[in-house]
PDB file of N, CA and C in Angstrom:
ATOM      1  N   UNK A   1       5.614 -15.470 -14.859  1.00  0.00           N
ATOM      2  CA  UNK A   1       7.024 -15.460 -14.488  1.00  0.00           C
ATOM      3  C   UNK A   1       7.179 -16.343 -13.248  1.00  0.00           C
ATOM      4  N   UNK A   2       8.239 -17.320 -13.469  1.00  0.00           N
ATOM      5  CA  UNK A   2       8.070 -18.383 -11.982  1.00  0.00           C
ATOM      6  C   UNK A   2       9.293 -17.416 -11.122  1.00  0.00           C
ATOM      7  N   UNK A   3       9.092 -18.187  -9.688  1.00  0.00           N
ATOM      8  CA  UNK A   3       9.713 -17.455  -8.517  1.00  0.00           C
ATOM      9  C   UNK A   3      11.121 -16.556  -9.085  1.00  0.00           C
ATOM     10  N   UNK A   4      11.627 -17.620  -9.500  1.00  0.00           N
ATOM     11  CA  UNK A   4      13.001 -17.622  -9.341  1.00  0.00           C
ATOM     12  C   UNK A   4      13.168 -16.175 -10.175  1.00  0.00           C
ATOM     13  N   UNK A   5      12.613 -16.210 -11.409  1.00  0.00           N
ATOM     14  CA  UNK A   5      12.843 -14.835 -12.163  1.00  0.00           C
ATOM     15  C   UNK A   5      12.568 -13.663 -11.825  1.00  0.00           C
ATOM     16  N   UNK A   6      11.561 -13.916 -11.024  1.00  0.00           N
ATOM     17  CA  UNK A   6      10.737 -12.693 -10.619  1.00  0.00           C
ATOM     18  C   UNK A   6      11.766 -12.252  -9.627  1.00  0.00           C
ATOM     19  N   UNK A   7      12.209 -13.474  -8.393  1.00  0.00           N
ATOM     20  CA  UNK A   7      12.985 -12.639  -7.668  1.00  0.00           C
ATOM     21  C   UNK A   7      14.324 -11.825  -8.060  1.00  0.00           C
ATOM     22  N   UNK A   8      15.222 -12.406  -9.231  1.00  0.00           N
ATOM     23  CA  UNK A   8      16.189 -12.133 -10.084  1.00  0.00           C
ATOM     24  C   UNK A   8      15.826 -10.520 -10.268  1.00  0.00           C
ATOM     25  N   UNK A   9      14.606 -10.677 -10.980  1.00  0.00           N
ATOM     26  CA  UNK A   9      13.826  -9.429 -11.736  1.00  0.00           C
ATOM     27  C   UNK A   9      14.193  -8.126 -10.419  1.00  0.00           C
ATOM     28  N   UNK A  10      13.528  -8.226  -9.066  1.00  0.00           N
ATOM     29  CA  UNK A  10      13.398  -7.692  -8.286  1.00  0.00           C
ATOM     30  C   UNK A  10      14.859  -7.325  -7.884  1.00  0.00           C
ATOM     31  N   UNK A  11      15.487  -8.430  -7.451  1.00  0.00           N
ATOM     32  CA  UNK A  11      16.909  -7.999  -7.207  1.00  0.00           C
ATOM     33  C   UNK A  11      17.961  -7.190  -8.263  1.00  0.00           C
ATOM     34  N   UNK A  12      17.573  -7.113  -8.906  1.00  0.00           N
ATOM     35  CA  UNK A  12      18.300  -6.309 -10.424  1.00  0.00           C
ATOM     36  C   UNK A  12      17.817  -5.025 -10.555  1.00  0.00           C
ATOM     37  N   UNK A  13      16.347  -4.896 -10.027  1.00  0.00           N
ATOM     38  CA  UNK A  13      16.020  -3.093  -9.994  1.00  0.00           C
ATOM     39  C   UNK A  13      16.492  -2.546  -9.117  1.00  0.00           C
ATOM     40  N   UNK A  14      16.379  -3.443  -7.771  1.00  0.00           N
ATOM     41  CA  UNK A  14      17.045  -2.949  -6.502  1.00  0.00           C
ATOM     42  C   UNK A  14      18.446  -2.563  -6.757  1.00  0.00           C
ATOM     43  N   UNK A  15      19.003  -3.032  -7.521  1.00  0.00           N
ATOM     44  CA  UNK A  15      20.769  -2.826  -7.645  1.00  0.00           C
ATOM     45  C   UNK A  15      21.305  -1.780  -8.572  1.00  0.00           C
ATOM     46  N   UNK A  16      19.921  -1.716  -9.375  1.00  0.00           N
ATOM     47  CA  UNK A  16      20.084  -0.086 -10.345  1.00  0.00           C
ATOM     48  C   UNK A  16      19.482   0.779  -9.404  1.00  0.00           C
ATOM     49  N   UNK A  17      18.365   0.777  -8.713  1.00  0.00           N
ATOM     50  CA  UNK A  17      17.824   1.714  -7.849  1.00  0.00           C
ATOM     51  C   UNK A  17      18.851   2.781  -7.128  1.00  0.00           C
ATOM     52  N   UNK A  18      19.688   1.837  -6.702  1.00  0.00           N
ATOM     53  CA  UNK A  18      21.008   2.154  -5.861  1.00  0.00           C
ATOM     54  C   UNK A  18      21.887   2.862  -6.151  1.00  0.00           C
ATOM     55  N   UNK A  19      22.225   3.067  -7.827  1.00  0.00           N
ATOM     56  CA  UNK A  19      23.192   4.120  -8.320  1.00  0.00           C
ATOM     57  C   UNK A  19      22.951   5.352  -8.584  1.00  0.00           C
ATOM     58  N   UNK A  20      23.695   6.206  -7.626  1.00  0.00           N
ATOM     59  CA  UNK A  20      23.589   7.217  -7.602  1.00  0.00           C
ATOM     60  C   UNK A  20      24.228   7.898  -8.789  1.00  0.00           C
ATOM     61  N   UNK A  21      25.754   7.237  -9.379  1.00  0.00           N
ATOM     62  CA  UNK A  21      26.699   7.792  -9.911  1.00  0.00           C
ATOM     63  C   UNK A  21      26.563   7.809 -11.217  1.00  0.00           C
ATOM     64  N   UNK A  22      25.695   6.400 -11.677  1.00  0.00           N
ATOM     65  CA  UNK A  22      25.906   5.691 -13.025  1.00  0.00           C
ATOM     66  C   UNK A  22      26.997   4.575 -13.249  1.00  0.00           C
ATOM     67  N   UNK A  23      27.524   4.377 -12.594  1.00  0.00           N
ATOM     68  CA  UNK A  23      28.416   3.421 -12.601  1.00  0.00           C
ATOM     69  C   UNK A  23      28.136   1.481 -12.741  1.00  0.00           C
ATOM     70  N   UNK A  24      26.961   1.555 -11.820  1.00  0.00           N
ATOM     71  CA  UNK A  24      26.189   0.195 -11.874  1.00  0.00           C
ATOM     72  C   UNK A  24      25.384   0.155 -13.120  1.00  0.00           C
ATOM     73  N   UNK A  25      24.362   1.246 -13.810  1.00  0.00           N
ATOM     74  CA  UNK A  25      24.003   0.684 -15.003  1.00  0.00           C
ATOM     75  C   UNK A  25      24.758   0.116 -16.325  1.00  0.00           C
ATOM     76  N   UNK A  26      26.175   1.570 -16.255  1.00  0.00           N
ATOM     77  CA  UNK A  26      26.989   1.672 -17.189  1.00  0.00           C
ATOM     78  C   UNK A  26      27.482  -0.045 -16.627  1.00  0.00           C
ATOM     79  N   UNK A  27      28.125  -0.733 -15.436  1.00  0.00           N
ATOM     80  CA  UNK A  27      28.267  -1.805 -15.940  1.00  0.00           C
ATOM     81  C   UNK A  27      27.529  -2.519 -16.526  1.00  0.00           C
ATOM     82  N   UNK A  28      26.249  -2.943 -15.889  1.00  0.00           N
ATOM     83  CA  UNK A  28      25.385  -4.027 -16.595  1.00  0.00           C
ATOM     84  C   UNK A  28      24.997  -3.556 -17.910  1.00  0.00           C
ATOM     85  N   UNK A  29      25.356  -2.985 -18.937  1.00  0.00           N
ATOM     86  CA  UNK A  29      24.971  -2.746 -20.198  1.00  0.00           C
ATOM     87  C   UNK A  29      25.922  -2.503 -20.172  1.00  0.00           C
ATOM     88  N   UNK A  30      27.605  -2.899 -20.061  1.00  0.00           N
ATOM     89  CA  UNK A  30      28.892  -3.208 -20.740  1.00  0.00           C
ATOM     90  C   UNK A  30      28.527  -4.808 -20.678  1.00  0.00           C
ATOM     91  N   UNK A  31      28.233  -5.223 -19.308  1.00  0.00           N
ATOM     92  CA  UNK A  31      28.245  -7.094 -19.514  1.00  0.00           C
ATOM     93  C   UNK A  31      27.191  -7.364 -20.497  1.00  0.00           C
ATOM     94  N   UNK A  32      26.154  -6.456 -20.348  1.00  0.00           N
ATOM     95  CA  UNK A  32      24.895  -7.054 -21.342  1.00  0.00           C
ATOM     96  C   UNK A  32      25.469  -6.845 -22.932  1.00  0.00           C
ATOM     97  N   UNK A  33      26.101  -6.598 -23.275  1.00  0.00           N
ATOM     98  CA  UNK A  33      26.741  -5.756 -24.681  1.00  0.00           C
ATOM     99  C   UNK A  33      28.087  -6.890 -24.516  1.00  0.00           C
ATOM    100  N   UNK A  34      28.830  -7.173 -24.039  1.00  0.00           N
ATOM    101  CA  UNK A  34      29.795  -8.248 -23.894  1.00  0.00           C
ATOM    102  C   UNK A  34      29.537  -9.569 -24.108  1.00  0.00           C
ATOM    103  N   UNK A  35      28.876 -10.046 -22.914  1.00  0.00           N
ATOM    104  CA  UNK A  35      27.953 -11.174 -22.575  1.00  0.00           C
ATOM    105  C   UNK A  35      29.137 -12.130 -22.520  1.00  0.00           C
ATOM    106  N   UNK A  36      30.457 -12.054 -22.656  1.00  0.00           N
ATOM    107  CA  UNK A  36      31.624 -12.819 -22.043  1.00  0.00           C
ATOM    108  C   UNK A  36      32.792 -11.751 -21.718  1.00  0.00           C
ATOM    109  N   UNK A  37      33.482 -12.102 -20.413  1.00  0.00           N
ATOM    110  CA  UNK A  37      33.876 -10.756 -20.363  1.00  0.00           C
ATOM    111  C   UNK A  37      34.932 -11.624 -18.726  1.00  0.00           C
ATOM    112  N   UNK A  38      36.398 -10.877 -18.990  1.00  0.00           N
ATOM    113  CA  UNK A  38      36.738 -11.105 -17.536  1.00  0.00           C
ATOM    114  C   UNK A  38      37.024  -9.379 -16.627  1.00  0.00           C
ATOM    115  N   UNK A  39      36.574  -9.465 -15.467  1.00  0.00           N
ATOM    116  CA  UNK A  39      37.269  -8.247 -14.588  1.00  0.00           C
ATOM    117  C   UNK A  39      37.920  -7.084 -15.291  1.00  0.00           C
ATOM    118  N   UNK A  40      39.145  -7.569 -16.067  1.00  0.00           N
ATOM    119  CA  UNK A  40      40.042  -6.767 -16.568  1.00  0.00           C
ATOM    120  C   UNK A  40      39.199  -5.846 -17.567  1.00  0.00           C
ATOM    121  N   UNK A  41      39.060  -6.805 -18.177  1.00  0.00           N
ATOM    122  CA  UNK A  41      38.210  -6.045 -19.539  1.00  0.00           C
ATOM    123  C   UNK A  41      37.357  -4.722 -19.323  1.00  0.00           C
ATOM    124  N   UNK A  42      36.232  -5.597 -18.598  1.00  0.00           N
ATOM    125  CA  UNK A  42      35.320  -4.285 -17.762  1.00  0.00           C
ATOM    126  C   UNK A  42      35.832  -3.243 -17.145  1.00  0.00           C
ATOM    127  N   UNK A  43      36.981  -3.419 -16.183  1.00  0.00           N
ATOM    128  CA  UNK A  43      37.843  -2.381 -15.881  1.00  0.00           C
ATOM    129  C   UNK A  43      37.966  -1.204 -16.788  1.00  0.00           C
ATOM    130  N   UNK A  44      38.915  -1.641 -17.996  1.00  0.00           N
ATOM    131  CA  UNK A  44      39.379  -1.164 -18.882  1.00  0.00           C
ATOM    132  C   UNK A  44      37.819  -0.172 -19.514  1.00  0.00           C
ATOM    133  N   UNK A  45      36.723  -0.690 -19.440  1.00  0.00           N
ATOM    134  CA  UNK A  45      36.020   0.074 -20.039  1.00  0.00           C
ATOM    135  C   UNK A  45      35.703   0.801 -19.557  1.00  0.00           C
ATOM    136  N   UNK A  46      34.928   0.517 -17.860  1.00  0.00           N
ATOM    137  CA  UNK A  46      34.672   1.472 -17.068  1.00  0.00           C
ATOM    138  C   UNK A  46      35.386   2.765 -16.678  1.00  0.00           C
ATOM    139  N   UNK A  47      36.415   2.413 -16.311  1.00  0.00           N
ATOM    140  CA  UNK A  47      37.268   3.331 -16.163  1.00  0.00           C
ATOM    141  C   UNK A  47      37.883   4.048 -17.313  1.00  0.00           C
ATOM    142  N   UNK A  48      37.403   4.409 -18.171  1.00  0.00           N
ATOM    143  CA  UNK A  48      37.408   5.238 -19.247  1.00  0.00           C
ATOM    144  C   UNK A  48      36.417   6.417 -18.984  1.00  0.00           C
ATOM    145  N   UNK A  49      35.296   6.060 -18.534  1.00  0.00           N
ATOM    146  CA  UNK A  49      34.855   7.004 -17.972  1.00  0.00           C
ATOM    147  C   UNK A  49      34.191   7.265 -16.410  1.00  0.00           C
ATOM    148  N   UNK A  50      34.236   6.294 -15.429  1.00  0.00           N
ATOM    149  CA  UNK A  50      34.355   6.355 -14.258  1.00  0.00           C
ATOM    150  C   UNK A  50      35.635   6.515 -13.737  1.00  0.00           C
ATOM    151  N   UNK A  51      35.848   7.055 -12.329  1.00  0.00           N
ATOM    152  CA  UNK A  51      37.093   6.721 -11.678  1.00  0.00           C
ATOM    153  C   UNK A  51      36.770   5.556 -10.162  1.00  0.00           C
ATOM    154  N   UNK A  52      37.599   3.934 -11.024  1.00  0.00           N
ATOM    155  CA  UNK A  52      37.149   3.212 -10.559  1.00  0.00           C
ATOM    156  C   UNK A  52      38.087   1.975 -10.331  1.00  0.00           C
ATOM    157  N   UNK A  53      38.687   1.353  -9.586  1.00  0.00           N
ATOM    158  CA  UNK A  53      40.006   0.799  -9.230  1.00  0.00           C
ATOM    159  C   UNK A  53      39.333  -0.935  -9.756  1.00  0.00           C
ATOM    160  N   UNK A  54      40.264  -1.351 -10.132  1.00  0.00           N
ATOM    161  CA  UNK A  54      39.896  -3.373 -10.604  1.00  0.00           C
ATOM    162  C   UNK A  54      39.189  -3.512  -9.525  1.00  0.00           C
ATOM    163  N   UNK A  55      39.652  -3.533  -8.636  1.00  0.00           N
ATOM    164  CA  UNK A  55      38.725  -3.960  -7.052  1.00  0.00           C
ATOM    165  C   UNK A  55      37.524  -3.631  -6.923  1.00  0.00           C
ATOM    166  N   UNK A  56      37.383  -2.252  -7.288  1.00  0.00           N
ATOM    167  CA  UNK A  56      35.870  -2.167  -7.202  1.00  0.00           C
ATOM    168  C   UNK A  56      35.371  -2.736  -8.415  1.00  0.00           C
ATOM    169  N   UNK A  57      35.965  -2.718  -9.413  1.00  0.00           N
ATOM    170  CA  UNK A  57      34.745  -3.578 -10.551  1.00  0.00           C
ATOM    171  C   UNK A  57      34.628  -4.987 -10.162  1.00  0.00           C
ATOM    172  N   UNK A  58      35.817  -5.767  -9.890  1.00  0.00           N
ATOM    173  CA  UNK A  58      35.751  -7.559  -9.137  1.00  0.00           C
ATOM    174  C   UNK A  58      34.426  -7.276  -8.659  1.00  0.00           C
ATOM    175  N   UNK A  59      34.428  -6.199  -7.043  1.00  0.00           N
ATOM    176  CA  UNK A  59      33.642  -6.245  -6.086  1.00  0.00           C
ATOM    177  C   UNK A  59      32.120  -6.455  -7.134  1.00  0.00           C
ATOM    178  N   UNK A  60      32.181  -5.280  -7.994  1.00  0.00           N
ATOM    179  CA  UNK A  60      30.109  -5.028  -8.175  1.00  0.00           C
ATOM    180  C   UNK A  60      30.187  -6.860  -9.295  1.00  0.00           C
ATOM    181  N   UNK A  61      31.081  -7.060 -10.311  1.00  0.00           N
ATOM    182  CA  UNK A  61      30.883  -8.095 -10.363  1.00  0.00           C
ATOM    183  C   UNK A  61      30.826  -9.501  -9.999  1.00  0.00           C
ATOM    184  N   UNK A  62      31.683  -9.528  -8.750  1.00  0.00           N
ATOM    185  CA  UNK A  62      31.104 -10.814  -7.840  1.00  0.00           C
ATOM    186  C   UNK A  62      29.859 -10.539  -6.992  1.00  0.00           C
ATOM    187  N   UNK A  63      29.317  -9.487  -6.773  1.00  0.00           N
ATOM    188  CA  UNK A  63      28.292  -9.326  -6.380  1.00  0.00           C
ATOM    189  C   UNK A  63      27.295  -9.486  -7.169  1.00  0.00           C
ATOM    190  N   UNK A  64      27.222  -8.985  -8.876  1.00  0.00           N
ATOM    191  CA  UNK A  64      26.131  -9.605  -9.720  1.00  0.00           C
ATOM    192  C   UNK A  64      26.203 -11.163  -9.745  1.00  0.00           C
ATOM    193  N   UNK A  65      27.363 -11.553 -10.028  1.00  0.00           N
ATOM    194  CA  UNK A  65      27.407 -12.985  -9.762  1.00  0.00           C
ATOM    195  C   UNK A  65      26.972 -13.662  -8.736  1.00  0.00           C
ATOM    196  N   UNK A  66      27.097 -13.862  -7.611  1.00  0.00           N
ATOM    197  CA  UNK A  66      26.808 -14.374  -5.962  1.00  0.00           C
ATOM    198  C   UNK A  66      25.248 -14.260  -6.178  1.00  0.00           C
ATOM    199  N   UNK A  67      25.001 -12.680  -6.062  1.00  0.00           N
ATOM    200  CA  UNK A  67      23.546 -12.167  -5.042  1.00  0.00           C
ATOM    201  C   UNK A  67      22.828 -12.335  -6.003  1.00  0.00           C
ATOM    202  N   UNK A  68      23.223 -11.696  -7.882  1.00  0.00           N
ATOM    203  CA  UNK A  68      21.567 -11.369  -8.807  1.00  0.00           C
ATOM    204  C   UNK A  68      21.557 -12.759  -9.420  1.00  0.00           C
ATOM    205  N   UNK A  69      22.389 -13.096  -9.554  1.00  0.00           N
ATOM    206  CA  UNK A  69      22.528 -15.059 -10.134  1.00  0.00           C
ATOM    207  C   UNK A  69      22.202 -14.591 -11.725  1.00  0.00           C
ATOM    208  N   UNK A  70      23.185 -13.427 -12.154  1.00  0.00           N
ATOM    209  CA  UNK A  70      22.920 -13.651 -13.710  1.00  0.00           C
ATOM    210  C   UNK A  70      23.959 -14.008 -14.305  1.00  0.00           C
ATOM    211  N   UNK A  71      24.947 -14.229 -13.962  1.00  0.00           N
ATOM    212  CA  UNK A  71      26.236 -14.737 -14.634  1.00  0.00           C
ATOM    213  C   UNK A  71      26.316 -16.073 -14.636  1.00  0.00           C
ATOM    214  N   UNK A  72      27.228 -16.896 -15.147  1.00  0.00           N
ATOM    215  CA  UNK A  72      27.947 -17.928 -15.024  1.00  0.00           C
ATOM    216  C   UNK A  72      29.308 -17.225 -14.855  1.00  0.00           C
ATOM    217  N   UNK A  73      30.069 -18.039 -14.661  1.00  0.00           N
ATOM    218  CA  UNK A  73      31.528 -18.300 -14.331  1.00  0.00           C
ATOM    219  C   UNK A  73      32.595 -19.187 -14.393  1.00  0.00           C
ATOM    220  N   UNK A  74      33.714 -19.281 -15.146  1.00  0.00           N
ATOM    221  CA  UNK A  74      34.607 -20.420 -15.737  1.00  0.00           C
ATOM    222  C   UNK A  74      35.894 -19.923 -15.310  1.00  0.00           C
ATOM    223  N   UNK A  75      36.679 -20.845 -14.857  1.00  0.00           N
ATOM    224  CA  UNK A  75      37.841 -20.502 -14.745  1.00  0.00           C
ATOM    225  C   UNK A  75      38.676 -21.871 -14.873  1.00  0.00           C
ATOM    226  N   UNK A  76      39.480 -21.946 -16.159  1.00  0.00           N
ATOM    227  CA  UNK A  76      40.140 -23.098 -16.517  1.00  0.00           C
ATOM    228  C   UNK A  76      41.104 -23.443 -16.125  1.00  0.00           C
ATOM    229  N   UNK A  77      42.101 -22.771 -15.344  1.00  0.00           N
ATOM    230  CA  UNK A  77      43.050 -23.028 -14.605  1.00  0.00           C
ATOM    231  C   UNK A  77      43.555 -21.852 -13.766  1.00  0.00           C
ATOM    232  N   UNK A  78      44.361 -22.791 -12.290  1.00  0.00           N
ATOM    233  CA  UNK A  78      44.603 -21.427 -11.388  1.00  0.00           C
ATOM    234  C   UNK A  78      45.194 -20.047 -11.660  1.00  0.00           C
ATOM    235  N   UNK A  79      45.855 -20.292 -12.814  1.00  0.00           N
ATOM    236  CA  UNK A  79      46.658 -19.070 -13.671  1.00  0.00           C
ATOM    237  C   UNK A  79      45.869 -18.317 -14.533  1.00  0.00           C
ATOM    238  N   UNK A  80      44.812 -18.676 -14.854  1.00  0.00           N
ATOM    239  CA  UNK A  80      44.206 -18.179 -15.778  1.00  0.00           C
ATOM    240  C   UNK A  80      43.206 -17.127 -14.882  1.00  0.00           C
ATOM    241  N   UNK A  81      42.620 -15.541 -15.725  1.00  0.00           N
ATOM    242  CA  UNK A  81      41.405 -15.108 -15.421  1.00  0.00           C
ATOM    243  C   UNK A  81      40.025 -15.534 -15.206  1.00  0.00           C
ATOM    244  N   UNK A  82      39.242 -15.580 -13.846  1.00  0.00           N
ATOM    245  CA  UNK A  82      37.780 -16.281 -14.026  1.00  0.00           C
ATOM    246  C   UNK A  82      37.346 -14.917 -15.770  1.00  0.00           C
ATOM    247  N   UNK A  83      36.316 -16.473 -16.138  1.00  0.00           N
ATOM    248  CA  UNK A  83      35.619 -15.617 -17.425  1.00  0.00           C
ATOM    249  C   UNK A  83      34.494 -15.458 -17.137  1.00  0.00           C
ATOM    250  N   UNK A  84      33.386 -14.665 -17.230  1.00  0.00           N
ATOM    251  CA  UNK A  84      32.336 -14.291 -16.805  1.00  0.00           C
ATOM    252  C   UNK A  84      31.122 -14.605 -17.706  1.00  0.00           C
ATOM    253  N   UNK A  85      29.969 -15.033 -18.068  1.00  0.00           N
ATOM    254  CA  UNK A  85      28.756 -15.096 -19.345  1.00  0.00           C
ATOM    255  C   UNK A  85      27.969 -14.939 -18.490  1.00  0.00           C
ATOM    256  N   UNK A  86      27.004 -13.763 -18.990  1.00  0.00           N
ATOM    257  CA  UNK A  86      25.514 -13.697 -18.910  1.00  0.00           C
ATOM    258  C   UNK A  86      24.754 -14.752 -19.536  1.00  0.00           C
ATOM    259  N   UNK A  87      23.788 -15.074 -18.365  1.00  0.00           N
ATOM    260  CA  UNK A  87      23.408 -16.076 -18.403  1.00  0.00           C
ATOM    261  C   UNK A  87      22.156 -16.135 -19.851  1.00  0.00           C
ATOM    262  N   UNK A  88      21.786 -16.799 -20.824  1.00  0.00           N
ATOM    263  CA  UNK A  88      21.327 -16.221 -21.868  1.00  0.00           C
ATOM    264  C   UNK A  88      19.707 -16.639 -21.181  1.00  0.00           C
ATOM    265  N   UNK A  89      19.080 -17.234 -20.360  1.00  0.00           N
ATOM    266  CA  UNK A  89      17.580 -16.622 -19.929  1.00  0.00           C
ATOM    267  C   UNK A  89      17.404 -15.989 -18.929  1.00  0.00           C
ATOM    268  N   UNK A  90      18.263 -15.028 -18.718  1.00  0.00           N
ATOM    269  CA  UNK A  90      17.535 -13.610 -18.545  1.00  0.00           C
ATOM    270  C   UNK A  90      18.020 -12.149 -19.177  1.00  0.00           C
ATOM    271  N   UNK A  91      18.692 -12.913 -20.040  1.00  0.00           N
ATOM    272  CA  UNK A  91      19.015 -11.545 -21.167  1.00  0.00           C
ATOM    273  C   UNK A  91      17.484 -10.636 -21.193  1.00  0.00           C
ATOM    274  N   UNK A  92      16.499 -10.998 -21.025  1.00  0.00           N
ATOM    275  CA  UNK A  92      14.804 -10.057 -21.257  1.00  0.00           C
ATOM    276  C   UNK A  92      15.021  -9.745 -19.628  1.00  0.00           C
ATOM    277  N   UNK A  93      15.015 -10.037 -18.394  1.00  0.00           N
ATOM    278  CA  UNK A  93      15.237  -9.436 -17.047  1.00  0.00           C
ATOM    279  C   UNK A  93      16.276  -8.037 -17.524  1.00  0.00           C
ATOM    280  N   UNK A  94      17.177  -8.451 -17.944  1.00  0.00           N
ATOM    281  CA  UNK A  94      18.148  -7.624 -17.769  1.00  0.00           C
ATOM    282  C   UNK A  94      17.924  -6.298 -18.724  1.00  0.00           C
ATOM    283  N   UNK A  95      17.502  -6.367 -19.969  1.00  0.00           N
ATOM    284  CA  UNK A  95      17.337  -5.655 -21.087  1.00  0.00           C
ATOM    285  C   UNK A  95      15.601  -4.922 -20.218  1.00  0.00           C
ATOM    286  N   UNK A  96      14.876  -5.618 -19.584  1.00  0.00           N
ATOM    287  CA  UNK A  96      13.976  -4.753 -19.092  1.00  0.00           C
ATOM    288  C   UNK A  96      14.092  -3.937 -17.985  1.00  0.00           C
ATOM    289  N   UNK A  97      15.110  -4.395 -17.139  1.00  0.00           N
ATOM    290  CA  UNK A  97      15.234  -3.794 -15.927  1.00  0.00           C
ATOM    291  C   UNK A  97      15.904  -2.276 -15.998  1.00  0.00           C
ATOM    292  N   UNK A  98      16.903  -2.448 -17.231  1.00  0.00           N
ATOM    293  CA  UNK A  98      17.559  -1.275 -17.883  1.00  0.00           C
ATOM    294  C   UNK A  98      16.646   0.053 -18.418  1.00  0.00           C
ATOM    295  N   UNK A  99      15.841  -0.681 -19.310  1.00  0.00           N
ATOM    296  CA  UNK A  99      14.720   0.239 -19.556  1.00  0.00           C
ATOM    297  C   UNK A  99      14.147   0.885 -18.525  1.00  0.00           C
ATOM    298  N   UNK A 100      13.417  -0.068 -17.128  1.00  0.00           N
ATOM    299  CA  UNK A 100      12.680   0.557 -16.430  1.00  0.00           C
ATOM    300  C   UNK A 100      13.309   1.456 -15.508  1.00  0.00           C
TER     301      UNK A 100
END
């Protein structure tokens, strides 16, 4: 595994490590199960069974985006929603980190 994954790898357990609630896995296995997806959407799912405001889902997903570097990100015009894709090599980071 070269640097870059490994550190990905590392930073992605650390960020499940962290949930106390369930809320952080339940996202990343809505994006991993999506794999294109904007804010809203995820909202809409999460909060079906979390109690959890758009803001905080933006927040944990610009934070997977920024800090774990597994997303991409598109946004075609200023009016439009950014769209979100998991990035497709580390779909196996992500699908293992879940497991572990």
């Amino acid at each position: 595994m070269n640097a870059l994954r490994h550190k990905i790898k590392q930073r992605l357990e650390k960020y499940l490590e962290m949930d106390k609630s369930g809320i952080r896995s339940h996202l990343i296995k809505t994006v991993l199960k999506l794999r294109k997806f904007t804010v809203d959407k995820v909202h809409r799912i999460l909060s079906r069974k979390f109690p959890v405001s758009r803001n905080m889902v933006a927040s944990m997903v610009g934070y997977i985006y920024s800090k774990l570097g597994i997303l991409r990100a598109r946004k075609d015009s200023y009016k439009t929603s950014t769209v979100y894709y998991v990035k497709e090599e580390y779909l196996d980071i992500i699908t293992a980190a879940l497991k572990g």
